[in-house]
Protein backbone atom coordinates (compact mmCIF):
# COMPACT_ATOMS: atom_id res chain seq x y z
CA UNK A 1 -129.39 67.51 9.78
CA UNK A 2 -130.31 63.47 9.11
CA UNK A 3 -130.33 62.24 12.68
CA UNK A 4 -131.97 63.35 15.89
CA UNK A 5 -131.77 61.96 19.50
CA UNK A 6 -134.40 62.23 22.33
CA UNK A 7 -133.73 60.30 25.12
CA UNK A 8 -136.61 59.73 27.21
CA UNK A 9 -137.18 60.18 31.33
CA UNK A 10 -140.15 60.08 33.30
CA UNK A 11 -140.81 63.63 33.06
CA UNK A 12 -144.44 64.96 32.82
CA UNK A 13 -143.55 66.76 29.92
CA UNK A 14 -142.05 64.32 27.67
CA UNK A 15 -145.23 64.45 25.44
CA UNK A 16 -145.16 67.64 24.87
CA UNK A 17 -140.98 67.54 24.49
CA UNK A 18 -141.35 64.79 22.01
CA UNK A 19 -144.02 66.62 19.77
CA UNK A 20 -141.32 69.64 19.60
CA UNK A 21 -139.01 67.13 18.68
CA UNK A 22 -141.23 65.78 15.77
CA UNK A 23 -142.13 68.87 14.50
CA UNK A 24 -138.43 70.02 14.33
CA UNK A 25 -137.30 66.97 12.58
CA UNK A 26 -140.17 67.21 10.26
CA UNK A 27 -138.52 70.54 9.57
CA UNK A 28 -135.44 68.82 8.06
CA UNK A 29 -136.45 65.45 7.22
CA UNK A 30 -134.45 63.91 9.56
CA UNK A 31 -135.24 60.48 10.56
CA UNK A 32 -136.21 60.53 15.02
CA UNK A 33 -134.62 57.80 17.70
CA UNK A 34 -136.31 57.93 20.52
CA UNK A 35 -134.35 56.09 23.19
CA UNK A 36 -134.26 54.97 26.90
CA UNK A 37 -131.29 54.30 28.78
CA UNK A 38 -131.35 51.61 31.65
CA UNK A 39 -129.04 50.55 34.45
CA UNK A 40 -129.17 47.24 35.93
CA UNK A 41 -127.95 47.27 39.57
CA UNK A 42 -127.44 43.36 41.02
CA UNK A 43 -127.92 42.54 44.50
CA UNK A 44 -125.89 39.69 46.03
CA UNK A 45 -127.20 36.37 45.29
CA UNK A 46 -130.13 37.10 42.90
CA UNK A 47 -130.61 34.53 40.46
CA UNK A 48 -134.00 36.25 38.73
CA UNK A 49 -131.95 37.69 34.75
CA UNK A 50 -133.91 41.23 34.88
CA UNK A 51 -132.12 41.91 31.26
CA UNK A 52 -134.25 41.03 29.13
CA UNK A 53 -137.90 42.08 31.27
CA UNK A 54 -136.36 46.11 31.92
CA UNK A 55 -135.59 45.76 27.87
CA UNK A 56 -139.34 44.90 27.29
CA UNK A 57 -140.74 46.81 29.41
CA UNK A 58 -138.64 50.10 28.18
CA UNK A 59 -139.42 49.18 24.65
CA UNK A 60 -143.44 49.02 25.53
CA UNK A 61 -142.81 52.49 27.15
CA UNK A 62 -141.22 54.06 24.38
CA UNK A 63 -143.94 52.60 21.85
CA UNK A 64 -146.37 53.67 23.76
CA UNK A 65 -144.74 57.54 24.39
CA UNK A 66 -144.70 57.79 20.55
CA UNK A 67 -148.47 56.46 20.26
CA UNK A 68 -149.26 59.72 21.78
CA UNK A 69 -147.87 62.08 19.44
CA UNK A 70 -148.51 62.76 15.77
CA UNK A 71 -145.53 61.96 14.36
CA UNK A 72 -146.41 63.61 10.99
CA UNK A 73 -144.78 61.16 8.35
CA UNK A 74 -141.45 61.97 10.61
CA UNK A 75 -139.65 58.20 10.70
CA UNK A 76 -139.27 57.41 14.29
CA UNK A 77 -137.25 54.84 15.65
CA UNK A 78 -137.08 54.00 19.27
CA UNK A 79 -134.61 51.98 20.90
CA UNK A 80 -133.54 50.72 24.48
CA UNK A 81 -130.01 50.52 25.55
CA UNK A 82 -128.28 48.71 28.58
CA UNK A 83 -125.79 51.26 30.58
CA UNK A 84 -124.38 54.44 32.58
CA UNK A 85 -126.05 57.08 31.31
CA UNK A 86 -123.44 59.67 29.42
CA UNK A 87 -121.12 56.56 28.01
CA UNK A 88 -123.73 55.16 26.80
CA UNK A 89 -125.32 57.89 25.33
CA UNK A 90 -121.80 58.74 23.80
CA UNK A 91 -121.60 55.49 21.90
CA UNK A 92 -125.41 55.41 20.43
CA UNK A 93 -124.52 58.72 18.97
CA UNK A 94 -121.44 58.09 17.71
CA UNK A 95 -123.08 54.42 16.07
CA UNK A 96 -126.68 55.82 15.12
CA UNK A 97 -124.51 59.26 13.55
CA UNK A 98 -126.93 61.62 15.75
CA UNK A 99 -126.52 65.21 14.38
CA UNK A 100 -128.19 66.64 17.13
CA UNK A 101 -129.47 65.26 20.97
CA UNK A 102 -132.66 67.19 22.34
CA UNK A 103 -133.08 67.51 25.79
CA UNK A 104 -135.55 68.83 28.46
CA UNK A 105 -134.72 71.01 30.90
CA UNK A 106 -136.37 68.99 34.04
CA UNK A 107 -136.77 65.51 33.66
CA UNK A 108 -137.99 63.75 36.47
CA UNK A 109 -137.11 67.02 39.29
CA UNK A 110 -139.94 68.09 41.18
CA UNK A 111 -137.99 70.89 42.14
CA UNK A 112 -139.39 73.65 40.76
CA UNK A 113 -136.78 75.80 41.17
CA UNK A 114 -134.59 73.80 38.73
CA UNK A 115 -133.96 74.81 35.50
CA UNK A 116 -131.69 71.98 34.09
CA UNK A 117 -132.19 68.53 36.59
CA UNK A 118 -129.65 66.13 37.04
CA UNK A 119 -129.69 64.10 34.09
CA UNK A 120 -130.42 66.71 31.44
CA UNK A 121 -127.99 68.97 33.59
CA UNK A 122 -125.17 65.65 33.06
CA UNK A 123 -125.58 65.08 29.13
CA UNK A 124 -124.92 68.86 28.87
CA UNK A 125 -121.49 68.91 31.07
CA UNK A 126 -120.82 65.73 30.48
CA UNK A 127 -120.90 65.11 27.08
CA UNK A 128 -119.53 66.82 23.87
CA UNK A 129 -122.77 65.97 21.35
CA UNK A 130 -124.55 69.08 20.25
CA UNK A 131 -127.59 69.38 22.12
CA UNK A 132 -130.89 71.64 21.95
CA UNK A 133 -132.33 72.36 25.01
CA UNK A 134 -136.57 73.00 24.60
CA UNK A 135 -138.24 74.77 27.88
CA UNK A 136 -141.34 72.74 28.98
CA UNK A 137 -144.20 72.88 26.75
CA UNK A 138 -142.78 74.94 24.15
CA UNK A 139 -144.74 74.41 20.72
CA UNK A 140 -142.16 74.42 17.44
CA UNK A 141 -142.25 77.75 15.61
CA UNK A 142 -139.39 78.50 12.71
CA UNK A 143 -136.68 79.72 14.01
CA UNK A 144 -136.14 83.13 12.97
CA UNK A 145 -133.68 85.32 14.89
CA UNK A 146 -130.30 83.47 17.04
CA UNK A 147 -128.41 85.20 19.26
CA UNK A 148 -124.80 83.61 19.83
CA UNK A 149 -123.15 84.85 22.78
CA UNK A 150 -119.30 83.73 22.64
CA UNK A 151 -116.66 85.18 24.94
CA UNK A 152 -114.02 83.94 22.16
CA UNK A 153 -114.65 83.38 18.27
CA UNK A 154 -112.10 80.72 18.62
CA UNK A 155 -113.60 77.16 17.66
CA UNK A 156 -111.19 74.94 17.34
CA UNK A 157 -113.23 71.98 16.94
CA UNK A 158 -114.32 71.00 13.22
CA UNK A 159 -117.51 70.76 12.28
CA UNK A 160 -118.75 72.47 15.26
CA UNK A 161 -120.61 75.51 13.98
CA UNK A 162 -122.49 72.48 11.65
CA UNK A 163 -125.91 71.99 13.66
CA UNK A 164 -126.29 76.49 13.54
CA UNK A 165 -125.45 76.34 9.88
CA UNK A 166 -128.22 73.87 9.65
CA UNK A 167 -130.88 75.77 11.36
CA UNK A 168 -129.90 79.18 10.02
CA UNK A 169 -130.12 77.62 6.42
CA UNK A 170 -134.04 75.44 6.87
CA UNK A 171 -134.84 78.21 8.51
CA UNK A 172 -132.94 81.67 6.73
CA UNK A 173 -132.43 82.37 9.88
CA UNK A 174 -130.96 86.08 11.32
CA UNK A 175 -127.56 84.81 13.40
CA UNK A 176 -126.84 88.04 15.91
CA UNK A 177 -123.05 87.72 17.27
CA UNK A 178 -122.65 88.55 21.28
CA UNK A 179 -118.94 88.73 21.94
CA UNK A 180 -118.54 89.08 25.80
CA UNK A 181 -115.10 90.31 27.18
CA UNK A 182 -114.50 88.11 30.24
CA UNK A 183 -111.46 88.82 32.91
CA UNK A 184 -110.19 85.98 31.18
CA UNK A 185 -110.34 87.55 27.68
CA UNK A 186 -106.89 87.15 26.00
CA UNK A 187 -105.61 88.82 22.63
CA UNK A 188 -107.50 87.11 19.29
CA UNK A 189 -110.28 86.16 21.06
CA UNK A 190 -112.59 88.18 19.12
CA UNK A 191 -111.26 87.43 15.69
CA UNK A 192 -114.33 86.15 14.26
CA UNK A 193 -112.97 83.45 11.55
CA UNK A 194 -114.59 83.30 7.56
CA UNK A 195 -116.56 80.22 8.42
CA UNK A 196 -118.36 82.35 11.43
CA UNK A 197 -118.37 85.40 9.95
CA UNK A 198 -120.53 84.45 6.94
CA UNK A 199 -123.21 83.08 9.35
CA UNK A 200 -123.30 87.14 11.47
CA UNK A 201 -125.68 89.34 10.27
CA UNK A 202 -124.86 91.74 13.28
CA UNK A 203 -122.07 91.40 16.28
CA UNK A 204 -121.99 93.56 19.21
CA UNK A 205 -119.45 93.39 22.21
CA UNK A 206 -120.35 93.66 25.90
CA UNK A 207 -117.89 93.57 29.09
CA UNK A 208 -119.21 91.11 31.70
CA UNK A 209 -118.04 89.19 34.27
CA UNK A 210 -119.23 86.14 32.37
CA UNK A 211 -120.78 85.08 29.23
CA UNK A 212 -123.61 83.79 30.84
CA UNK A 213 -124.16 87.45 32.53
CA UNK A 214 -123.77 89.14 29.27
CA UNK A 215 -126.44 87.20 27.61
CA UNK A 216 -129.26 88.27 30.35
CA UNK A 217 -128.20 91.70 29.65
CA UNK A 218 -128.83 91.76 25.80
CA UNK A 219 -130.96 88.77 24.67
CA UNK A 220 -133.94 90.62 25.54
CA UNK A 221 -133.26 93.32 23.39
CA UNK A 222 -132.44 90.78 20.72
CA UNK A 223 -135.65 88.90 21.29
CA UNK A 224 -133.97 86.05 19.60
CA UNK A 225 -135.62 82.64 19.20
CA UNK A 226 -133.14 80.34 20.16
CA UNK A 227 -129.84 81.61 21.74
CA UNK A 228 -126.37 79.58 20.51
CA UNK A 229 -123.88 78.75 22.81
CA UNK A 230 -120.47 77.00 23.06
CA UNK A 231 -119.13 74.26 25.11
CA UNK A 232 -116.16 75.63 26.67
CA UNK A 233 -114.64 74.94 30.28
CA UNK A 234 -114.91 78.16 31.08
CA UNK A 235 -117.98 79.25 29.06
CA UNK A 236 -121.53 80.11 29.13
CA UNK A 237 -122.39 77.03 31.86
CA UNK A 238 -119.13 77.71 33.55
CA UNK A 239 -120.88 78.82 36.76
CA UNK A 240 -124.20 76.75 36.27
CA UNK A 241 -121.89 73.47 35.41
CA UNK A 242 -120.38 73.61 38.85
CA UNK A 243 -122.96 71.36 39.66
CA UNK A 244 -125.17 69.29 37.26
CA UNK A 245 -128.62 71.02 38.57
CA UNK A 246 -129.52 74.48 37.09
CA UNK A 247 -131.20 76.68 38.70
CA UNK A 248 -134.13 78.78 37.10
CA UNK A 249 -132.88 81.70 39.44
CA UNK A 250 -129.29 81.03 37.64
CA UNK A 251 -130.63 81.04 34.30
CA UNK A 252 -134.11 80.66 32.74
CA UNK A 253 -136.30 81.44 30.05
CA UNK A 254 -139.54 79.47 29.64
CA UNK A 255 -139.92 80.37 25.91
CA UNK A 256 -136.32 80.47 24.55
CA UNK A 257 -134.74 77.20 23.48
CA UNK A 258 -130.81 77.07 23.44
CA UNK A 259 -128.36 75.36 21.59
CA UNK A 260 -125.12 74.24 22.90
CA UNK A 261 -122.23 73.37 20.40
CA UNK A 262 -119.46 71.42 20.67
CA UNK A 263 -116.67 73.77 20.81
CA UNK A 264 -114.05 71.23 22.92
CA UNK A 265 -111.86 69.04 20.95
């Protein structure tokens, strides 16, 4: 893992988010881009170019956010970028070669009943770049036990199990398999392939109505620390991506980070 992305909100937390960051890059010696997307919405008949003063002033920010961490010898780079949220987003990881996004949970919600707020709760159903999600205020620890909860083994995109092989191997990490039979569970589905099956230490099977409602019957008894999920359309999120806000009643854990994979094409 070379490349890590944390985009940056207004969120009261983002200190604390972007210390996690730092010390989980420092982990890998990965190089950091810190970055903060902007819009520009035009009313009719302004003449005043606002370009070039919301690119200054997001580029102060974002200096000044990283003044207030120790970045531990960790390279950070921070950069602004004109444009709608997920497309852009898309494109800087696809030019910058991001391995891995990390994302808050809230960013600027004041809801506290959310779990994942609109824009976190967008770059996770939006887009297909692996992303860690870290609960607010969580300090870095290695990461020693992962539970993956898949209601099918099937990954048909390459290179997706790449950012779990990464952690499991920085950190010899214990990878427990959760195979939840879904009604929509057809034949194969839990035909683990080589590639995944190297990575299992343990794999039990559960019948649920959902992924999602398998995994808050057994992670506790896993006591994993950081659960491993798949982007699917009908998947872990499927009921919590109906919408882009998340609920904490839906789904919440104020200690356990999760990692979403890119398992669409």
């Amino acid at each position: 893992m070379k490349n890590i992305l944390v985009p940056v909100g207004s969120s009261k937390n983002a200190v604390s988010h972007l210390q996690y960051a730092v010390d989980f890059a420092r982990a890998f010696g990965a190089k950091l881009y810190v970055v903060q997307i902007y819009n520009v919405y035009t009313k009719a008949g302004t003449m005043i170019k606002v370009d070039h003063i919301l690119e200054r002033e997001s580029l102060e920010f974002l200096k000044s956010h990283v003044s207030k961490v120790d970045t531990k010898n960790v390279e950070v780079v921070v950069k602004t970028f004109k444009g709608k949220l997920v497309d852009t987003l898309e494109l800087v990881c696809q030019s910058l070669d991001i391995d891995l996004i990390m994302i808050e949970p809230r960013t600027n919600s004041v809801n506290e009943e959310v779990y994942l707020g609109k824009t976190s709760g967008k770059i996770i159903k939006q887009t297909n770049i692996p992303a860690l999600i870290v609960p607010e205020g969580l300090k870095f620890k290695p990461i020693v036990y992962i539970l993956m909860a898949l209601k099918s083994a099937v990954m048909r995109k390459e290179g997706a199990l790449i950012p779990l092989i990464s952690i499991k191997n920085q950190f010899k990490s214990i990878v427990n398999l959760l195979l939840v039979k879904t009604p929509f569970y057809s034949e194969g589905d839990f035909d683990v392939s080589p590639d995944l099956a190297k990575l299992i230490t343990k794999t039990t099977e559960s019948e649920n109505a959902t992924t999602f409602q398998g995994v808050l019957e057994h992670y506790k008894d896993n006591d994993p620390d950081l659960l491993c999920v798949v982007r699917r359309k009908r998947g872990f999120f499927t009921k919590l991506w109906e919408n882009n806000t998340i609920l904490k009643k839906d789904f919440h854990s104020s200690t356990l980070p999760v990692l979403v994979l890119s398992g669409l094409k």
